[in-house]
N, C-alpha and C. Protein backbone atom coordinates (compact mmCIF):
# COMPACT_ATOMS: atom_id res chain seq x y z
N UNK A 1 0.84 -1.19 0.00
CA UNK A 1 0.00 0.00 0.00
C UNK A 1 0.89 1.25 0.00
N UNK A 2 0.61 2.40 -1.07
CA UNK A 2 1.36 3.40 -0.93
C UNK A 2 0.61 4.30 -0.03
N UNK A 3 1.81 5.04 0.60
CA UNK A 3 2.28 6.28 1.83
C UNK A 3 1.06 7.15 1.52
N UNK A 4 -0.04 7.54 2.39
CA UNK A 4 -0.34 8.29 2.19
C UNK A 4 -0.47 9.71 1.99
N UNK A 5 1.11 10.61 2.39
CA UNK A 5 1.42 11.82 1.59
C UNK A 5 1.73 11.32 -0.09
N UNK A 6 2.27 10.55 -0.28
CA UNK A 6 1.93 10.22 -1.71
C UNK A 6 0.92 10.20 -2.94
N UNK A 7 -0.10 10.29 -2.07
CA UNK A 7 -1.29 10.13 -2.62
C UNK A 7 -1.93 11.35 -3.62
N UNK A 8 -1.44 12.50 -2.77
CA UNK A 8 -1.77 13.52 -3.88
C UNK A 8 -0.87 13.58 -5.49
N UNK A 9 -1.15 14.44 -5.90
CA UNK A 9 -0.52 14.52 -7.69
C UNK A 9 0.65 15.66 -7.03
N UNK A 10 0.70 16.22 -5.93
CA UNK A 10 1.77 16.80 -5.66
C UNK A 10 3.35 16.44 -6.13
N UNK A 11 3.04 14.90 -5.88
CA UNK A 11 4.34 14.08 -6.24
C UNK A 11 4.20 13.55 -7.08
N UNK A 12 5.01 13.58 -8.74
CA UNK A 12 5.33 12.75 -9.49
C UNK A 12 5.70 11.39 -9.63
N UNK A 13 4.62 10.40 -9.98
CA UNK A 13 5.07 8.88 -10.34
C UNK A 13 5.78 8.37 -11.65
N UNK A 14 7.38 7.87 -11.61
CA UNK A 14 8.12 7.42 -11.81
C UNK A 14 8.46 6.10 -12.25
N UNK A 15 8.23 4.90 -13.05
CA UNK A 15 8.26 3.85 -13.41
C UNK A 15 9.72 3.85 -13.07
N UNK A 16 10.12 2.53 -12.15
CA UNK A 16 11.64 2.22 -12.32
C UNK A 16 12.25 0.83 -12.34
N UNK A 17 12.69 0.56 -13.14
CA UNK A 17 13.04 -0.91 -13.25
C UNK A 17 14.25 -1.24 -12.08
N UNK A 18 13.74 -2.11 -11.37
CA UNK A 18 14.68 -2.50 -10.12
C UNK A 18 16.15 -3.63 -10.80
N UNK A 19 17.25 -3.62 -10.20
CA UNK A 19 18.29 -4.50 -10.60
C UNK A 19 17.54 -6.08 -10.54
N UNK A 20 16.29 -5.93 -9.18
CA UNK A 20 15.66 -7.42 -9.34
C UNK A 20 14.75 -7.47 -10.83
N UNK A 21 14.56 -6.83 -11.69
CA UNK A 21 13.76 -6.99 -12.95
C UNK A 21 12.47 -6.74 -12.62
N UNK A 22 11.88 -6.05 -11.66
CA UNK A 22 10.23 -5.72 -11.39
C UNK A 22 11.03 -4.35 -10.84
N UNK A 23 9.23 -3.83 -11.93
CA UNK A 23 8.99 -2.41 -12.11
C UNK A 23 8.43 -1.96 -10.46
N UNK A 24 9.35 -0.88 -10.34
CA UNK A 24 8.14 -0.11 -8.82
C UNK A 24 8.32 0.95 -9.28
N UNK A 25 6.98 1.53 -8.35
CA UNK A 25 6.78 3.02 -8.80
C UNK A 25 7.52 3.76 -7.73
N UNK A 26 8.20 5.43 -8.26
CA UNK A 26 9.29 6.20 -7.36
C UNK A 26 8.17 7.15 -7.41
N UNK A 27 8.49 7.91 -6.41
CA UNK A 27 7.75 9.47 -6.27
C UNK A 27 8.59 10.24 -6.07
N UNK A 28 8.81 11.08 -6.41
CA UNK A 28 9.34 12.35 -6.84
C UNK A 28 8.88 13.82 -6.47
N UNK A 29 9.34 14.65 -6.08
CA UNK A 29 8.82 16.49 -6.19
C UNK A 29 8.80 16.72 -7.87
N UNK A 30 7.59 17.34 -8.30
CA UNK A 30 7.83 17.79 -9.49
C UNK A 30 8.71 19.17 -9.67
N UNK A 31 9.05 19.46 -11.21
CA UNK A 31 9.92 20.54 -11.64
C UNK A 31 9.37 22.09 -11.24
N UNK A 32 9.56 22.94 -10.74
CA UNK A 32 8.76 24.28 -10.85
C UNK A 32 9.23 24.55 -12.48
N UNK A 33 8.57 25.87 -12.73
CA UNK A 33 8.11 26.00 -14.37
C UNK A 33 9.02 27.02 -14.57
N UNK A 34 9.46 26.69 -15.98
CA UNK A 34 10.48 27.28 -16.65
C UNK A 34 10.47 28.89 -16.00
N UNK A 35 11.89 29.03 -15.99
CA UNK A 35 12.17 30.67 -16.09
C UNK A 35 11.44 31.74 -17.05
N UNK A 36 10.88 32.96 -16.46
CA UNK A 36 10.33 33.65 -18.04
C UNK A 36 10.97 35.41 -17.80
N UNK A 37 10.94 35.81 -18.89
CA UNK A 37 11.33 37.38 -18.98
C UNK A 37 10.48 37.82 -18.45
N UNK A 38 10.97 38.92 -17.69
CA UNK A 38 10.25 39.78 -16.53
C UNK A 38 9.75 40.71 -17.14
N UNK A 39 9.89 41.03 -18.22
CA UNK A 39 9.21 42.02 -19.22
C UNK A 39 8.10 41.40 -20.37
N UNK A 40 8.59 40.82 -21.28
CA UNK A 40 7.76 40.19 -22.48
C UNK A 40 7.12 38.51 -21.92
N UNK A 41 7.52 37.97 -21.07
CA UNK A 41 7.08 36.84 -20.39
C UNK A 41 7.48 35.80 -21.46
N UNK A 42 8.34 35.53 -22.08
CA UNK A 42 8.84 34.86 -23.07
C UNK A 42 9.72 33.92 -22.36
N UNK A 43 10.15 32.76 -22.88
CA UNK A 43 10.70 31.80 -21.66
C UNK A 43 12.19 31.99 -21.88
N UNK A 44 13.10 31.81 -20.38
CA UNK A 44 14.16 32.27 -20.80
C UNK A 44 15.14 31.09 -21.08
N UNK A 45 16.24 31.06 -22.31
CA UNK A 45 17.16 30.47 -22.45
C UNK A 45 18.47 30.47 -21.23
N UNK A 46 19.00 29.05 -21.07
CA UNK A 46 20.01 29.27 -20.08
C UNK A 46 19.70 29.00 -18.62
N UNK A 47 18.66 28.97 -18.55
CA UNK A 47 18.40 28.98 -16.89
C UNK A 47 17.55 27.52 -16.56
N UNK A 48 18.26 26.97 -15.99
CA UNK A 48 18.03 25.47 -15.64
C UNK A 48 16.49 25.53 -15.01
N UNK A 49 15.44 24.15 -14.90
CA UNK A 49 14.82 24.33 -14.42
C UNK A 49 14.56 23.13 -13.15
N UNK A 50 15.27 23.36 -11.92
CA UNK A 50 15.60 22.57 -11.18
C UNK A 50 15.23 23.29 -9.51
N UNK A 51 15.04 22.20 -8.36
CA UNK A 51 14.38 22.78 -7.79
C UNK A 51 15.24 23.36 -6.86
N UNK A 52 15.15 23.81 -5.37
CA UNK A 52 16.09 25.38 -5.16
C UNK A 52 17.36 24.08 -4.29
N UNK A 53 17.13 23.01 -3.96
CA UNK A 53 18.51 22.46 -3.39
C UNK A 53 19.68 22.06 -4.17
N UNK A 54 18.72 21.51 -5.42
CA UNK A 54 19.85 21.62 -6.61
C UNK A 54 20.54 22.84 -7.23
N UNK A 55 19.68 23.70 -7.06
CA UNK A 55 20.44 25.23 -7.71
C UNK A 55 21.45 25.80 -6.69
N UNK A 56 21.04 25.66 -4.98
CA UNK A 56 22.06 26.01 -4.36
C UNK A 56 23.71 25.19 -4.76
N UNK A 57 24.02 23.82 -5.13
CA UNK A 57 24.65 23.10 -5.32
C UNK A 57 25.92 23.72 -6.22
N UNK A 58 24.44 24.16 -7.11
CA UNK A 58 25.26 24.19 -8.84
C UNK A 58 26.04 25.68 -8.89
N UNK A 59 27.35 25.73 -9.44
CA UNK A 59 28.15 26.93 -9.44
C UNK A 59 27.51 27.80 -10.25
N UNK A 60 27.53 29.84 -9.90
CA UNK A 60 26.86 30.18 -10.21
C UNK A 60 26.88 30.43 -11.81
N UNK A 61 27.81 30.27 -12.35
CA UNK A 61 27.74 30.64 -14.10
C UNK A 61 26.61 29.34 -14.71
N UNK A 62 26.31 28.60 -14.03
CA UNK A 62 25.26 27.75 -14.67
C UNK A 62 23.87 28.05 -13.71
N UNK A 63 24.19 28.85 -13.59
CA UNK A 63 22.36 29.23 -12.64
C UNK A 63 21.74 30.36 -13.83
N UNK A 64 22.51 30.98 -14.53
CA UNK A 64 21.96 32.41 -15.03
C UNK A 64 23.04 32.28 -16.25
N UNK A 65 22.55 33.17 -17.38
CA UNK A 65 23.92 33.84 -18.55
C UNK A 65 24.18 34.87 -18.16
N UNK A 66 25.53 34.43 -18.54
CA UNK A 66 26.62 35.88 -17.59
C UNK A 66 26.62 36.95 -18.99
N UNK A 67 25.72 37.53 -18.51
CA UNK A 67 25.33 38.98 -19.04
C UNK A 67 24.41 39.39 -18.47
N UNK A 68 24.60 41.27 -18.36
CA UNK A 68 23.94 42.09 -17.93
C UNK A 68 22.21 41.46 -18.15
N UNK A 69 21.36 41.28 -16.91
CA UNK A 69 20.13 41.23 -16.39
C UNK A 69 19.92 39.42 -16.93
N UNK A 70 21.35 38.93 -17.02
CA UNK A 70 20.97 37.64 -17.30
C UNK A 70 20.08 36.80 -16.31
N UNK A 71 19.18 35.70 -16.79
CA UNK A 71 18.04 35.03 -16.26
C UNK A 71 16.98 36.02 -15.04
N UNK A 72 16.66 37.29 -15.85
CA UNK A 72 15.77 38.07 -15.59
C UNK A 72 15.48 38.43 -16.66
N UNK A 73 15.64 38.62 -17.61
CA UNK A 73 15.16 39.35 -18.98
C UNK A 73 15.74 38.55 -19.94
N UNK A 74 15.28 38.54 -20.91
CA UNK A 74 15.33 38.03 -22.45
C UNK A 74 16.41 38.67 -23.36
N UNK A 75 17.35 38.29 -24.28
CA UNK A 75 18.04 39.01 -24.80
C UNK A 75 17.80 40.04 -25.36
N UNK A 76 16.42 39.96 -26.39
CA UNK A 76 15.99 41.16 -26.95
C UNK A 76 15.19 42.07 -25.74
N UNK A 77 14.72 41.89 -24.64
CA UNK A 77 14.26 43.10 -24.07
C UNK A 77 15.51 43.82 -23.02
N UNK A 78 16.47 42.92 -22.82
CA UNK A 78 18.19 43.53 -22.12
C UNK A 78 18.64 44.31 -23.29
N UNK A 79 18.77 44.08 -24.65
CA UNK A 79 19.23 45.00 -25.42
C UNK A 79 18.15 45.74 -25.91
N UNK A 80 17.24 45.97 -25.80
CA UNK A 80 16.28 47.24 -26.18
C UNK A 80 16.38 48.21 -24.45
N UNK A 81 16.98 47.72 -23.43
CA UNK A 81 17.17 48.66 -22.29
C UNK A 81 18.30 49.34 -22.38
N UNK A 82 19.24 48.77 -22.88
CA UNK A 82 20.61 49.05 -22.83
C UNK A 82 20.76 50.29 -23.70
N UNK A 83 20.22 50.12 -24.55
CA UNK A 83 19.62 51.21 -25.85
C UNK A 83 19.33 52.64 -25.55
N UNK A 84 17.99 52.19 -24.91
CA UNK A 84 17.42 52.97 -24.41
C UNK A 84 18.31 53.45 -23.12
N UNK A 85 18.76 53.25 -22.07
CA UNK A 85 19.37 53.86 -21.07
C UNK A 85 21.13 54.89 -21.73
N UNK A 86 21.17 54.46 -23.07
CA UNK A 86 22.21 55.11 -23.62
C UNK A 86 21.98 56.31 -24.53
N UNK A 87 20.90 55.94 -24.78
CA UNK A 87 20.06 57.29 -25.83
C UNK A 87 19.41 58.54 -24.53
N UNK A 88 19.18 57.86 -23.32
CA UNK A 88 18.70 58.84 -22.81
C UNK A 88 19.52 60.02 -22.36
């Protein structure tokens, strides 16, 4: 009988083939949802989508692109600011 915190869809079910050759089911935390531009809401390239114990782990040049307002904004709306803050 499975755990009853399991029970909700909170947790992702997992098919896994055991070294004994029978399938059991794993549960899992699901993914939170892709990164998006804080301006155009467009999804962002570069930015992993993993949950926050794994991101503490991971060194920071793979959390974000190392550029100005990287994994906050989108390339085209960072260079339409940059623009704009130079024209002004």
């Amino acid at each position: 009988m499975v755990a009853g915190r399991f029970k909700s869809r909170t947790f992702r079910r997992v098919f896994t083939k055991t070294p004994g050759g029978s399938v059991k089911l794993h549960y899992g935390k699901r993914k939170p949802s892709k990164a998006k531009c804080g301006k155009c809401d467009t999804l962002l390239s570069g930015v992993p989508r993993e949950r926050p114990f794994k991101m503490q782990n991971m060194p920071k040049s793979a959390k974000r692109p190392e550029r100005p307002y990287g994994g906050v904004l989108c390339p085209k709306c960072m260079k339409k600011l940059i623009k704009d803050s130079v024209r002004a």
